[in-house]
C-alpha atoms as a PDB file:
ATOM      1  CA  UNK A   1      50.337  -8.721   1.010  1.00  0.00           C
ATOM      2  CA  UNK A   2      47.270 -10.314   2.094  1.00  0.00           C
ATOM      3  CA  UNK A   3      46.674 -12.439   4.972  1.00  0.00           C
ATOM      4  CA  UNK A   4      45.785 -16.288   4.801  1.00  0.00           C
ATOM      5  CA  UNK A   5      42.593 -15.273   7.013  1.00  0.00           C
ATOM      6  CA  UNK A   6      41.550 -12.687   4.592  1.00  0.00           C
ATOM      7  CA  UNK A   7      42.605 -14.492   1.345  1.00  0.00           C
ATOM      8  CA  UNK A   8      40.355 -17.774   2.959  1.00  0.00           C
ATOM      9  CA  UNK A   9      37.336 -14.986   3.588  1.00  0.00           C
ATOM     10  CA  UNK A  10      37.202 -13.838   0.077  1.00  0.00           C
ATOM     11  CA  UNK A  11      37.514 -17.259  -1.462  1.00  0.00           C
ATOM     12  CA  UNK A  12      34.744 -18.272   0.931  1.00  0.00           C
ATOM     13  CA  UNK A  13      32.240 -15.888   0.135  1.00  0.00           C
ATOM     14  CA  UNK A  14      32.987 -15.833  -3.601  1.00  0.00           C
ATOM     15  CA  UNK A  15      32.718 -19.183  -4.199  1.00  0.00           C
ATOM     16  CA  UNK A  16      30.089 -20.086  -1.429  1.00  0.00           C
ATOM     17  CA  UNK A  17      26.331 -20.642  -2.828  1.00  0.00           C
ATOM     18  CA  UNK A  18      24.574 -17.588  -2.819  1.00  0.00           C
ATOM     19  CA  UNK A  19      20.986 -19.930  -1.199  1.00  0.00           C
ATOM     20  CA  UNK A  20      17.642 -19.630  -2.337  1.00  0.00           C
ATOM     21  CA  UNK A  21      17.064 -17.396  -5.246  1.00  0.00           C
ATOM     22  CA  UNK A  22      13.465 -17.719  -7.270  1.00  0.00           C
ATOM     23  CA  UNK A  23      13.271 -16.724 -10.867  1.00  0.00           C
ATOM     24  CA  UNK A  24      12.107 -13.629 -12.351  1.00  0.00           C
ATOM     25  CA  UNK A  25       8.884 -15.221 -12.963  1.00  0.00           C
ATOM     26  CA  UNK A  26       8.214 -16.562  -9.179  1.00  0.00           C
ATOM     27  CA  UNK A  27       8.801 -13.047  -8.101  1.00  0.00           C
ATOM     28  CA  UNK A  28       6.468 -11.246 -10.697  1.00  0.00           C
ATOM     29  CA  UNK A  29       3.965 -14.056  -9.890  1.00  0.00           C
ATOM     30  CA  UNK A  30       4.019 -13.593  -6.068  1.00  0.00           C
ATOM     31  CA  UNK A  31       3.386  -9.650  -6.597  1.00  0.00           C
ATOM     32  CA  UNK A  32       0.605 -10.609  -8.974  1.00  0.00           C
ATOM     33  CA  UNK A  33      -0.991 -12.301  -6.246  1.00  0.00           C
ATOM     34  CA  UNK A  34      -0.277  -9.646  -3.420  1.00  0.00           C
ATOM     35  CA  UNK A  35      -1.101  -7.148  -5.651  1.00  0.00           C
ATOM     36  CA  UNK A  36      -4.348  -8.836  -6.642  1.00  0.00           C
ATOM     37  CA  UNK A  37      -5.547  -9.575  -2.944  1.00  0.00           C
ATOM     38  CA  UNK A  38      -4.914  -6.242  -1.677  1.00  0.00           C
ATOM     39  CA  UNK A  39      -6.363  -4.539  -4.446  1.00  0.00           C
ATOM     40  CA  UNK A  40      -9.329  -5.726  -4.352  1.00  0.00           C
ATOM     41  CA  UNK A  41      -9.651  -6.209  -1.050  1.00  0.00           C
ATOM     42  CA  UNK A  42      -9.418  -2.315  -1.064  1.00  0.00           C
ATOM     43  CA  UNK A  43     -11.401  -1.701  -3.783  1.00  0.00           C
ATOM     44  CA  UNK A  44     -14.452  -3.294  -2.101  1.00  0.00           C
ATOM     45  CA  UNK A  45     -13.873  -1.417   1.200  1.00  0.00           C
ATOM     46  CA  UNK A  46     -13.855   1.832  -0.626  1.00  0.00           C
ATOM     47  CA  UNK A  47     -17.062   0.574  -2.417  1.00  0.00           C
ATOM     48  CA  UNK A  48     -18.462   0.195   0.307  1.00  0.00           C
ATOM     49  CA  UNK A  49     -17.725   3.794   1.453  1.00  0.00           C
ATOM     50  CA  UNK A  50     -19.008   5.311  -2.110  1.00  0.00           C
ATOM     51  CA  UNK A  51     -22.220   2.697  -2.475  1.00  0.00           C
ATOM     52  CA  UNK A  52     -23.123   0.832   0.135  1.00  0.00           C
ATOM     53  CA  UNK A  53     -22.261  -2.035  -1.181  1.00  0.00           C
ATOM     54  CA  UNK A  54     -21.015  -5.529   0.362  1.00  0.00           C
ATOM     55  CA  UNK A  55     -22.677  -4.363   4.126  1.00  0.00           C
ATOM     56  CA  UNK A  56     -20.901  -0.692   3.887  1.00  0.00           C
ATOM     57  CA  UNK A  57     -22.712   2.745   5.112  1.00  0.00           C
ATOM     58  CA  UNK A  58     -22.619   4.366   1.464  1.00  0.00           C
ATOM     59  CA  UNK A  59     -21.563   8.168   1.483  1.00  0.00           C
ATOM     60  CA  UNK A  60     -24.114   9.244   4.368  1.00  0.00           C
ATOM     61  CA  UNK A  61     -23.526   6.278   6.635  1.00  0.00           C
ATOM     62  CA  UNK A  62     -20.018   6.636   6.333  1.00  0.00           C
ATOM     63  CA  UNK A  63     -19.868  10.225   6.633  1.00  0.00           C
ATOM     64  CA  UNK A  64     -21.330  10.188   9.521  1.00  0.00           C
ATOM     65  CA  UNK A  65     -18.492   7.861  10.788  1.00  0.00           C
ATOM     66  CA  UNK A  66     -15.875  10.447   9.445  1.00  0.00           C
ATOM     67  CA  UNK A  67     -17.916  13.308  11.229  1.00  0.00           C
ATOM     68  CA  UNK A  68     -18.305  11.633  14.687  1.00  0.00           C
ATOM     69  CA  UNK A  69     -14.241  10.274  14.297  1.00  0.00           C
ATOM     70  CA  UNK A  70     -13.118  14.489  13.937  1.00  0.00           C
ATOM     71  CA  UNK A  71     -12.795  15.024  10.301  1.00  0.00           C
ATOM     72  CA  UNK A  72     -14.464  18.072   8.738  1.00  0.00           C
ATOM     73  CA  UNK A  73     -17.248  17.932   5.759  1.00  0.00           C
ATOM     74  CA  UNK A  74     -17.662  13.884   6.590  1.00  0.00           C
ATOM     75  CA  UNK A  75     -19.049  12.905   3.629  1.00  0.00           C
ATOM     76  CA  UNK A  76     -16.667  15.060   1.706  1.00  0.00           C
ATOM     77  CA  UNK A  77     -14.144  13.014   3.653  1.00  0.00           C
ATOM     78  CA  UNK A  78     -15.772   9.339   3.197  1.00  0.00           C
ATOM     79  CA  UNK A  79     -15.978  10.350  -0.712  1.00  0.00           C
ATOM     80  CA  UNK A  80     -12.064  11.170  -0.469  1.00  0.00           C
ATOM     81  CA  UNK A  81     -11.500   8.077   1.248  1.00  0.00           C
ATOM     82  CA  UNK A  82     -13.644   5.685  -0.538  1.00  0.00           C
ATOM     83  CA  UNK A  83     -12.291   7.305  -4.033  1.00  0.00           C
ATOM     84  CA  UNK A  84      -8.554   6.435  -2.729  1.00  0.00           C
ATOM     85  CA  UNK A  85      -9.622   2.757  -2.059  1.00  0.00           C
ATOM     86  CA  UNK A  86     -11.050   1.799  -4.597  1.00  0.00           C
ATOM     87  CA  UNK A  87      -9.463   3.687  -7.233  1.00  0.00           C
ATOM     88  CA  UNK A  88      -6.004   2.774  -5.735  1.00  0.00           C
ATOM     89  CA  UNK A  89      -6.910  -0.516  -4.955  1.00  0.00           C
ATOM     90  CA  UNK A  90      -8.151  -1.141  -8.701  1.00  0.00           C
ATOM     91  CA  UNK A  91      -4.701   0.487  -9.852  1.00  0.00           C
ATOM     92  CA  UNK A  92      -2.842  -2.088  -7.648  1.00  0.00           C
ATOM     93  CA  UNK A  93      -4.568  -5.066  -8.782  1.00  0.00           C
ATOM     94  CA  UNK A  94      -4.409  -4.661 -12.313  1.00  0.00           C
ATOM     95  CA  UNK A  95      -0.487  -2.758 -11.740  1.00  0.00           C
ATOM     96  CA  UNK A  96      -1.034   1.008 -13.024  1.00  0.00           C
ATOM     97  CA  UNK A  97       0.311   3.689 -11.751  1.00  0.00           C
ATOM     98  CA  UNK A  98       1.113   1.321  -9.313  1.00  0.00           C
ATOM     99  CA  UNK A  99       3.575   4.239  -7.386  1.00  0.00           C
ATOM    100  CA  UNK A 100      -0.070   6.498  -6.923  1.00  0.00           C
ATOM    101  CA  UNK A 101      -1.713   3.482  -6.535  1.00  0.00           C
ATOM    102  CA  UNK A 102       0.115   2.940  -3.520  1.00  0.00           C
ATOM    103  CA  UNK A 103       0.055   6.195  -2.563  1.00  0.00           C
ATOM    104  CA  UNK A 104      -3.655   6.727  -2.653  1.00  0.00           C
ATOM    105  CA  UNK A 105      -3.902   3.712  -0.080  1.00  0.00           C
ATOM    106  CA  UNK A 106      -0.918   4.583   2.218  1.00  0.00           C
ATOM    107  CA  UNK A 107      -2.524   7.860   2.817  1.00  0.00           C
ATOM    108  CA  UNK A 108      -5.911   6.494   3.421  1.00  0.00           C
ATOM    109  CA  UNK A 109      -4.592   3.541   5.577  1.00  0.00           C
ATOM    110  CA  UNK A 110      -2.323   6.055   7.546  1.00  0.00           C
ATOM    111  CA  UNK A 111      -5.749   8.226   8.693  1.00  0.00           C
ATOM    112  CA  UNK A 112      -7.437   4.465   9.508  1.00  0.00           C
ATOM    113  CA  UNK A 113      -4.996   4.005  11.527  1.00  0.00           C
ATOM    114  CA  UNK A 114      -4.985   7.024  13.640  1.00  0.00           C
ATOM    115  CA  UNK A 115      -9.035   6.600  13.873  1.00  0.00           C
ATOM    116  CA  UNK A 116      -8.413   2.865  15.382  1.00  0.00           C
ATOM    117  CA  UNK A 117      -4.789   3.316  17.309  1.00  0.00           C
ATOM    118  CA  UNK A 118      -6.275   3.649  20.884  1.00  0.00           C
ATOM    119  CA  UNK A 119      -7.846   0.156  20.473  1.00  0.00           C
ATOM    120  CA  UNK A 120      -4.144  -1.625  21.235  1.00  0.00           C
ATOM    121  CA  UNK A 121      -2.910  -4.340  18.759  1.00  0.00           C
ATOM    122  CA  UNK A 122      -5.624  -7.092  18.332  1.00  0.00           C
ATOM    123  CA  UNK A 123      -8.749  -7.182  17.478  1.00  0.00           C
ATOM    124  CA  UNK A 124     -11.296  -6.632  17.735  1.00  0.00           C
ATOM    125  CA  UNK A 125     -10.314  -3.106  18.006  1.00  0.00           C
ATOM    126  CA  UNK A 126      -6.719  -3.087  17.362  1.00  0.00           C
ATOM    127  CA  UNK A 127      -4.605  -1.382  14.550  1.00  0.00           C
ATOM    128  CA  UNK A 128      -3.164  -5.173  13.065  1.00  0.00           C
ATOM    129  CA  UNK A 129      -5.530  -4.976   9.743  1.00  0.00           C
ATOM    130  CA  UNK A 130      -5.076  -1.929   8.901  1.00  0.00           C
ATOM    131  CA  UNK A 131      -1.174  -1.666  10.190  1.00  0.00           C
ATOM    132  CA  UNK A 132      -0.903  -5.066   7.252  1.00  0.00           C
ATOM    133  CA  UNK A 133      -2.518  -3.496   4.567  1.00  0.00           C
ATOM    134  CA  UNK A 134      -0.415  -0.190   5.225  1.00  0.00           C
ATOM    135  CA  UNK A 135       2.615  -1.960   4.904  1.00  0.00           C
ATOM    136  CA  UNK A 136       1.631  -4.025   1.854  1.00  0.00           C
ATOM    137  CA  UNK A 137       0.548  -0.806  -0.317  1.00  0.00           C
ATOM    138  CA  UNK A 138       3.936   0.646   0.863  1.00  0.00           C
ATOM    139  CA  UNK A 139       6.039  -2.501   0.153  1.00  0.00           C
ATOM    140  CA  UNK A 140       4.191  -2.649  -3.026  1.00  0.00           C
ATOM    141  CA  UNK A 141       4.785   0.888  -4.298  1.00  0.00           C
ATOM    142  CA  UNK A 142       8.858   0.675  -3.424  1.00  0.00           C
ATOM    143  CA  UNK A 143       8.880  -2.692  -4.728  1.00  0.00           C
ATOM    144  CA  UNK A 144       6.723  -2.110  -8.086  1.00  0.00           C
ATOM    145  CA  UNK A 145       4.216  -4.379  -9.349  1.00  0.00           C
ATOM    146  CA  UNK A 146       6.155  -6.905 -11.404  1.00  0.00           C
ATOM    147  CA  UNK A 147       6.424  -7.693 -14.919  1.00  0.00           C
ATOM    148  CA  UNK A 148       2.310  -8.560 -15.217  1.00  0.00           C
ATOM    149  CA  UNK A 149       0.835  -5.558 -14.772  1.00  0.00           C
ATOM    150  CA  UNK A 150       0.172  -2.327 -17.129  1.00  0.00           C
ATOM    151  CA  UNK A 151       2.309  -0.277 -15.671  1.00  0.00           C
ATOM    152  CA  UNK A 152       4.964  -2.466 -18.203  1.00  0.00           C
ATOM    153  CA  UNK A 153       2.935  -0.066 -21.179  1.00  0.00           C
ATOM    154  CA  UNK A 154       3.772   3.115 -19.011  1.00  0.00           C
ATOM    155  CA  UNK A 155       6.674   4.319 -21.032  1.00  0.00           C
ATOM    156  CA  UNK A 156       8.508   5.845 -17.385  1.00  0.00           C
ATOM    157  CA  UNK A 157       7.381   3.116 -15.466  1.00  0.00           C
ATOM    158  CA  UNK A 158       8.255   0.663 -17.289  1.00  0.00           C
ATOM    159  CA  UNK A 159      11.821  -0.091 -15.724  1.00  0.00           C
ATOM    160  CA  UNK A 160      10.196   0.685 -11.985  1.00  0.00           C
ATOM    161  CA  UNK A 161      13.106   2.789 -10.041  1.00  0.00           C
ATOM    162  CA  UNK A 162      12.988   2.380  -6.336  1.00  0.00           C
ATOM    163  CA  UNK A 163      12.617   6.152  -6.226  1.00  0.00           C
ATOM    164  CA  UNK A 164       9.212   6.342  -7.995  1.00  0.00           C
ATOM    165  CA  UNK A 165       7.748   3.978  -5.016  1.00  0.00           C
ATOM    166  CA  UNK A 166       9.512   5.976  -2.500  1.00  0.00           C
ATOM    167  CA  UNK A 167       8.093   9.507  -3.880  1.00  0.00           C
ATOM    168  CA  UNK A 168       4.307   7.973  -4.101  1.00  0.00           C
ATOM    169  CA  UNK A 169       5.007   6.358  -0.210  1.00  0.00           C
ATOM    170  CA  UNK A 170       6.403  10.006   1.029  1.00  0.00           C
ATOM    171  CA  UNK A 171       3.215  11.647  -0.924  1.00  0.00           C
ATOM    172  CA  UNK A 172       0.713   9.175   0.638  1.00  0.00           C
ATOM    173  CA  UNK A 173       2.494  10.129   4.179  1.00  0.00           C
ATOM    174  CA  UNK A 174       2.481  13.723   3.267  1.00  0.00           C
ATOM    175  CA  UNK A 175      -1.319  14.418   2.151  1.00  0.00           C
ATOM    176  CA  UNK A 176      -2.085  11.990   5.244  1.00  0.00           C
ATOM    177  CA  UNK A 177      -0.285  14.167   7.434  1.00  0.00           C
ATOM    178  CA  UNK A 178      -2.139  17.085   6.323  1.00  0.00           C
ATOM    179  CA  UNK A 179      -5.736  15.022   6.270  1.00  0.00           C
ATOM    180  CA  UNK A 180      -4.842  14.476   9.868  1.00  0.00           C
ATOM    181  CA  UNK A 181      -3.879  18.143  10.901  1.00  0.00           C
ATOM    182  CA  UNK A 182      -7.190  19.401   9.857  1.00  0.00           C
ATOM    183  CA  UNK A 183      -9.218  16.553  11.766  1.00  0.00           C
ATOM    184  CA  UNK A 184     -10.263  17.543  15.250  1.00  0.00           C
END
């Protein structure tokens, strides 16, 4: 036999309004614009790793960045990086692959962030920026990108699982672990 207490708790959360929930539609929307910003927002950085562009070093001036910061073969490196922004930022905007998307810019934001981490919190030398974007790739990847995006023409991403985002997060942390063992 149940209690009055416990027959009062069920009632009360059973019947008790659940509070704010958008539609399907607000939620695709608001990735769609998350997505969008942080795409290409990393699609230009990574441009301006590979050409220069938009105030960036190119290849050379940027591989001299990676050299003097302890990675081996810097321009090698700056071509890596700059490759995994913009391609990944490109795949994030428009939503394919959106689980490597994410991946490709975990990784590179998780080596950022080791180059910038002795510079506190703020800026102008902090780890805040790139500490934001880390966590929107990742929160993008184990979310998924929404209903307007290509990855809906992806026949095994269509239905995004939770697992798919949390296999490309673990394989951006894993190939940025192993960027950052061979760095000096």
């Amino acid at each position: 036999m149940t209690s009055p207490a416990t027959t009062a708790t069920t009632r009360a959360t059973t019947t008790a309004p659940t509070g704010h929930a958008a539609t399907a539609h607000a939620y695709d929307a608001g990735l769609l614009l998350l997505r969008v910003a942080l795409g290409l927002t990393m699609a230009a950085h990574g441009s301006q790793k590979l050409f220069g562009w938009f105030g960036g070093g190119g290849l050379t001036g940027t591989g001299k960045f990676f050299t003097m910061s302890g990675y081996p073969a810097g321009k090698a490196m700056a071509a890596v990086a700059g490759l995994s922004e913009s391609l990944g930022g490109l795949g994030l905007a428009v939503g394919l692959l959106t689980p490597l998307a994410g991946a490709a810019l975990v990784g590179t934001m998780i080596n950022a962030l080791a180059v910038t981490w002795g510079g506190g919190f703020f800026a102008p030398k902090g780890v805040e920026y790139e500490l934001l974007l880390t966590a929107a790739a990742a929160g993008i990847a184990l979310t998924g990108p929404g209903r307007y995006a290509l990855d809906r023409f992806v026949p095994v991403l269509r239905a995004h699982r939770l697992a798919y985002g949390a296999g490309g997060v673990a394989l951006g942390l894993a190939v940025s672990g192993v960027v950052l063992l061979i760095r000096n």
